[in-house]
C-alpha atoms as a PDB file:
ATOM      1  CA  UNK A   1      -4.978   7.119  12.276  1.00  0.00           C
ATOM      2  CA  UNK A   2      -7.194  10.114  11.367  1.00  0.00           C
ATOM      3  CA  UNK A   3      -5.999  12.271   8.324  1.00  0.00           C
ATOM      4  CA  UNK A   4      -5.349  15.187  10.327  1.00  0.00           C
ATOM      5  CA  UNK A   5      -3.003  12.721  12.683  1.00  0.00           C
ATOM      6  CA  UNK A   6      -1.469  11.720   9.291  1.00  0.00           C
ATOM      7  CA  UNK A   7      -0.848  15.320   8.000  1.00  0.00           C
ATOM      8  CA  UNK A   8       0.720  15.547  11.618  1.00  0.00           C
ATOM      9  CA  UNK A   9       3.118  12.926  11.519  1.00  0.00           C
ATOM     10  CA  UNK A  10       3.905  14.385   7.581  1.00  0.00           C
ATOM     11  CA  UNK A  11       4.802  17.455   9.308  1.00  0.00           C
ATOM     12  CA  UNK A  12       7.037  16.194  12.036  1.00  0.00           C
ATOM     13  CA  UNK A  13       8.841  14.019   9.304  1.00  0.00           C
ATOM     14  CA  UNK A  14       9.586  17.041   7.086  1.00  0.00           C
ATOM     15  CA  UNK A  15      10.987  18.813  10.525  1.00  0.00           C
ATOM     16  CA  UNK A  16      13.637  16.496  10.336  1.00  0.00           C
ATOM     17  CA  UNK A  17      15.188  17.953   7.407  1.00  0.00           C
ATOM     18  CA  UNK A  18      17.578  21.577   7.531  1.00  0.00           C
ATOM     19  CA  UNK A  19      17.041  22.249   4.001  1.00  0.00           C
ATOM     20  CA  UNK A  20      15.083  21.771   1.156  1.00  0.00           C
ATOM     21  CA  UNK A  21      16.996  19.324  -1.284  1.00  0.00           C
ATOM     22  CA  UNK A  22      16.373  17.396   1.458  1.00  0.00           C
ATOM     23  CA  UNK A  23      13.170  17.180   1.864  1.00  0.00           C
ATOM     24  CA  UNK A  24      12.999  17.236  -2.155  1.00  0.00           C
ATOM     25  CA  UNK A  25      14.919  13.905  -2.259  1.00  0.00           C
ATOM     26  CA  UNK A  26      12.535  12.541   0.280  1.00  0.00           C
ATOM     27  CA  UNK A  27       9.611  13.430  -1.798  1.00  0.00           C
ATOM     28  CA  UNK A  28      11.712  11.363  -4.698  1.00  0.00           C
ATOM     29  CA  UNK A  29      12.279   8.886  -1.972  1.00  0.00           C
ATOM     30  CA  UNK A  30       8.538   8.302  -1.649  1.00  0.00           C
ATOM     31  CA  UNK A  31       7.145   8.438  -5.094  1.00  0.00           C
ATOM     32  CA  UNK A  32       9.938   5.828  -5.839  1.00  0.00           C
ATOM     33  CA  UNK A  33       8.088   3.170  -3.172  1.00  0.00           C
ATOM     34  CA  UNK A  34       4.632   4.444  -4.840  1.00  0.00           C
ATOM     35  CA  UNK A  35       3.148   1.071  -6.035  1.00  0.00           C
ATOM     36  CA  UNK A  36       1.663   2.549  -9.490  1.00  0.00           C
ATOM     37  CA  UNK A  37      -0.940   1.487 -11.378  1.00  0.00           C
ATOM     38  CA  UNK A  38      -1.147  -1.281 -13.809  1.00  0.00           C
ATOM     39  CA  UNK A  39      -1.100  -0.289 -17.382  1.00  0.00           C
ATOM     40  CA  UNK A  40      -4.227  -0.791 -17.939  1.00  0.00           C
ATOM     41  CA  UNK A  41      -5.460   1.744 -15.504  1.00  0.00           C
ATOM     42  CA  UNK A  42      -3.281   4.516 -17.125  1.00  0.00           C
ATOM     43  CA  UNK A  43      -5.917   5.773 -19.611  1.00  0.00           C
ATOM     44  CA  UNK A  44      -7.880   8.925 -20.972  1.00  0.00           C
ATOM     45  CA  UNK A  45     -10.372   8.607 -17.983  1.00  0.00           C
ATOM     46  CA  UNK A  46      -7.873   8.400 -14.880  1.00  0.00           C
ATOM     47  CA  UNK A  47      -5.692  11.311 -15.883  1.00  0.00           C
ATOM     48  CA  UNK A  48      -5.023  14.901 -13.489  1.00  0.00           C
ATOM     49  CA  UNK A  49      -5.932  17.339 -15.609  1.00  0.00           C
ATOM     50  CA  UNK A  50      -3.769  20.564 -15.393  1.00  0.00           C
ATOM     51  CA  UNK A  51      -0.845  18.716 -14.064  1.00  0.00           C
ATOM     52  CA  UNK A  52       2.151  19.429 -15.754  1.00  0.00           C
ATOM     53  CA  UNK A  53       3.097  15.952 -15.866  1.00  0.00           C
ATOM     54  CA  UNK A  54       0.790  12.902 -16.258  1.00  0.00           C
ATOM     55  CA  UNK A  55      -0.952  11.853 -13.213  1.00  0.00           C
ATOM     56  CA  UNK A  56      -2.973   9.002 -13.178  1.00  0.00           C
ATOM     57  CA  UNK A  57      -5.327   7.931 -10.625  1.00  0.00           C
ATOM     58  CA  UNK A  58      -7.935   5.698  -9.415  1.00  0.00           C
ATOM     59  CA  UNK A  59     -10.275   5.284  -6.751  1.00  0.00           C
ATOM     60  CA  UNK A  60     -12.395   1.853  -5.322  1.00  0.00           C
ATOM     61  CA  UNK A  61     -14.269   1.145  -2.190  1.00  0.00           C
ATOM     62  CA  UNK A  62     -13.344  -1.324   0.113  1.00  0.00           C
ATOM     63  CA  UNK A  63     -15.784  -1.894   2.804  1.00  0.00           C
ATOM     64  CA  UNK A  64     -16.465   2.172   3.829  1.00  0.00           C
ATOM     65  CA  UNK A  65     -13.408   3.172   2.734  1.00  0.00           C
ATOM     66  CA  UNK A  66     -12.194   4.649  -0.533  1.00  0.00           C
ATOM     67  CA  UNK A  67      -8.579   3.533  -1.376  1.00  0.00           C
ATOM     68  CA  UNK A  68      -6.427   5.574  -3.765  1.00  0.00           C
ATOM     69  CA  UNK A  69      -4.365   4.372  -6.545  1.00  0.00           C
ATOM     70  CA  UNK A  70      -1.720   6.964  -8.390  1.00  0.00           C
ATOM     71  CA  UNK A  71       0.971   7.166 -10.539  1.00  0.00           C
ATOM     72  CA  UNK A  72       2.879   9.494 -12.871  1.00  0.00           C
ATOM     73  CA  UNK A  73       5.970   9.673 -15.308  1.00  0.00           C
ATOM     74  CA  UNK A  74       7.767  11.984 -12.980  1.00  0.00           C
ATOM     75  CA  UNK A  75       9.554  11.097 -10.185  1.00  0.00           C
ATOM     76  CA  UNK A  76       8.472  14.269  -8.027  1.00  0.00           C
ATOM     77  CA  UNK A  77       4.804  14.574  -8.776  1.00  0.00           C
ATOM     78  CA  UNK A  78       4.940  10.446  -8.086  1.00  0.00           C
ATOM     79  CA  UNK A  79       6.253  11.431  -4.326  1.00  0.00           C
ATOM     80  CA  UNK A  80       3.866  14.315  -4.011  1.00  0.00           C
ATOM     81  CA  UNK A  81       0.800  12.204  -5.141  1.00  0.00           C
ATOM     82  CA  UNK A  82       2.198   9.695  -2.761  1.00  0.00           C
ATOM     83  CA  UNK A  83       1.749  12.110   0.213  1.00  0.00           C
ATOM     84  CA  UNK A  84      -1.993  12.847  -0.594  1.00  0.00           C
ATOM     85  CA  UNK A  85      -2.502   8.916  -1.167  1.00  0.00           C
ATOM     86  CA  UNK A  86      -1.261   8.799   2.343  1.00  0.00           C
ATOM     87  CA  UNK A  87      -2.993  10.912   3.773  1.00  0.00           C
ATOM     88  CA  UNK A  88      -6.895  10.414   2.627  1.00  0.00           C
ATOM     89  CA  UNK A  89      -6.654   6.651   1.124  1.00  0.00           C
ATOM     90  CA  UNK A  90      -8.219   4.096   3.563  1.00  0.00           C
ATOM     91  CA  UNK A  91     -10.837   6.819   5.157  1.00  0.00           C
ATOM     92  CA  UNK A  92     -14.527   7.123   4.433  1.00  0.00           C
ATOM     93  CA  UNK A  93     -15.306   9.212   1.243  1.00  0.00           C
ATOM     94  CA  UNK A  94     -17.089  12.198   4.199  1.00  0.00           C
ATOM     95  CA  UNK A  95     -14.148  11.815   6.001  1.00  0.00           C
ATOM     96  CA  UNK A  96     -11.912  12.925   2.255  1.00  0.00           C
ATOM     97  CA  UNK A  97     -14.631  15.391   0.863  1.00  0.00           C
ATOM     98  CA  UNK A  98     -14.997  17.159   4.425  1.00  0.00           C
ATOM     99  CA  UNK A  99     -10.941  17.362   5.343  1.00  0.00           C
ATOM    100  CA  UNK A 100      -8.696  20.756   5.215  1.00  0.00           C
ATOM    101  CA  UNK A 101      -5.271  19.807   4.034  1.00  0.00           C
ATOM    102  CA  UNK A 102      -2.984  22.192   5.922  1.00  0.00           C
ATOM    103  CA  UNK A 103       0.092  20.122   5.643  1.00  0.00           C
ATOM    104  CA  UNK A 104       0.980  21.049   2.736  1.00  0.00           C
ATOM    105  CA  UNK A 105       1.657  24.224   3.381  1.00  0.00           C
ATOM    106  CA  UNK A 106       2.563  23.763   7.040  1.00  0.00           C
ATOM    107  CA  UNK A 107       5.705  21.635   5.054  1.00  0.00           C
ATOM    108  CA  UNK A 108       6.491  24.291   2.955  1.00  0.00           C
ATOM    109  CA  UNK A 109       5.610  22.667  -0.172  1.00  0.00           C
ATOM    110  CA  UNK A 110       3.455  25.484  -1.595  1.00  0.00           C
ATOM    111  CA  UNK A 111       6.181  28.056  -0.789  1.00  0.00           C
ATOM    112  CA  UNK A 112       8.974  25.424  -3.000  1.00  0.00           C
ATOM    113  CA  UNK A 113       7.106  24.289  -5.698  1.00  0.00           C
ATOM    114  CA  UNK A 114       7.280  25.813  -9.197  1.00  0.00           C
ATOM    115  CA  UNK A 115       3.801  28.051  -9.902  1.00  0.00           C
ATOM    116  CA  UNK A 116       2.515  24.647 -12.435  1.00  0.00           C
ATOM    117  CA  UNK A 117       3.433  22.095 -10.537  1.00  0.00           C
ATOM    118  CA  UNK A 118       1.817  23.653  -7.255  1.00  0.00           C
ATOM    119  CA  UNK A 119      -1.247  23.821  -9.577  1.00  0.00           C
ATOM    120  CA  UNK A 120      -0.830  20.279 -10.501  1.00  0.00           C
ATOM    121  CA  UNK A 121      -0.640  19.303  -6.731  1.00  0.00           C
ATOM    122  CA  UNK A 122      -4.263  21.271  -6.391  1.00  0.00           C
ATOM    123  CA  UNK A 123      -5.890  19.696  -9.376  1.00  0.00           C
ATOM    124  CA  UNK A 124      -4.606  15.732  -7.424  1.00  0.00           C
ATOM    125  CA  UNK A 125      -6.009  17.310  -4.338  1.00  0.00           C
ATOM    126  CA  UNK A 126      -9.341  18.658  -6.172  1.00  0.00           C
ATOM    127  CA  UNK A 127      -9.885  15.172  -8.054  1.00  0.00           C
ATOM    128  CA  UNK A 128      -9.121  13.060  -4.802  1.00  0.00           C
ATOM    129  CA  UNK A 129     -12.210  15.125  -3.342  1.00  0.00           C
ATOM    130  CA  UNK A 130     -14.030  14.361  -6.413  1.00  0.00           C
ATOM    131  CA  UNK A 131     -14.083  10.829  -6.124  1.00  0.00           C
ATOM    132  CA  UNK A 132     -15.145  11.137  -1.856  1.00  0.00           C
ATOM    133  CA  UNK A 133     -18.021  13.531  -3.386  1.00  0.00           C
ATOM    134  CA  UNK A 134     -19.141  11.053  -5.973  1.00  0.00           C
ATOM    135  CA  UNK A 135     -18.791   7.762  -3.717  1.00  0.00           C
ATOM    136  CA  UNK A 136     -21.243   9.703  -0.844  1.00  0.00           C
ATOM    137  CA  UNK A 137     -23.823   9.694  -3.877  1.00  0.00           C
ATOM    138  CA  UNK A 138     -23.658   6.503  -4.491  1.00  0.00           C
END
C-alpha cells in the first residue's frame, strides 16, 4: 500500500467511531500492540525532542526501505507514534521525506490533542522525515 492509501484506510477506521473517547481508546488500543524497542535502543541519541513524554525512535534500511522503530512511557503518545510508524515505515526514504500527512488532521487529532502533545506529535513527524532526508544522502 502507498502511504497516502494508508492515511486513507486510517481515516475510514477513525469514521467508525461517534465520539472521541472512542477513538482515544483506540489510539491506547494501538500503542498497546506497538512492539517497542529494546532497552538498549532507548538512549540520549533516539529520543523526540519537545515531546512531552519520552519518545524513542529508530530508523534502519532494509533493502530500499526505511523501517521505523518507536516507543514511549505513555500509553497515548505510544498509539500516536504507532499511527505514523504505520503509515511511512516500510516505504523508500523519497517516498517519507516527499509525503503530506493530511490524516492527521482529516481524523481530528490536531483539533483533540492538548497544545504539547500536538507539538510532540509534530516533532515524531519532523524526526521521521529526518531520518528519510538523511538515508537519501547516504
Amino acid at each position: 500500500m502507498t502511504i497516502n492509501e494508508i492515511q486513507d484506510e486510517i481515516i475510514e477506521e477513525f469514521a467508525l467511531f461517534d465520539d472521541w473517547a472512542d477513538k482515544y481508546e483506540y489510539i491506547i488500543d494501538m500503542g498497546k500492540k506497538l512492539k517497542g524497542l529494546p532497552q538498549d535502543q532507548k538512549t540520549e541519541d533516539n529520543i523526540i525532542k519537545g515531546c512531552q513524554s519520552q519518545v524513542w525512535l529508530n530508523a534502519h534500511k532494509e533493502g530500499d526501505n526505511l523501517i521505523f522503530e518507536a516507543d514511549s512511557e505513555a500509553v497515548i503518545v505510544k498509539g500516536l507514534v504507532s499511527m505514523l510508524i504505520r503509515v511511512l515505515s516500510g516505504h523508500s526514504p523519497k517516498e517519507i521525506a516527499e509525503s503530506e500527512l493530511y490524516f492527521i488532521d482529516q481524523i481530528g487529532m490536531s483539533q483533540h490533542l492538548a497544545q504539547t502533545r500536538s507539538n510532540g506529535l509534530v516533532s515524531m513527524v519532523k524526526q521521521m522525515k529526518n531520518y528519510a532526508i538523511a538515508y537519501q544522502l547516504k
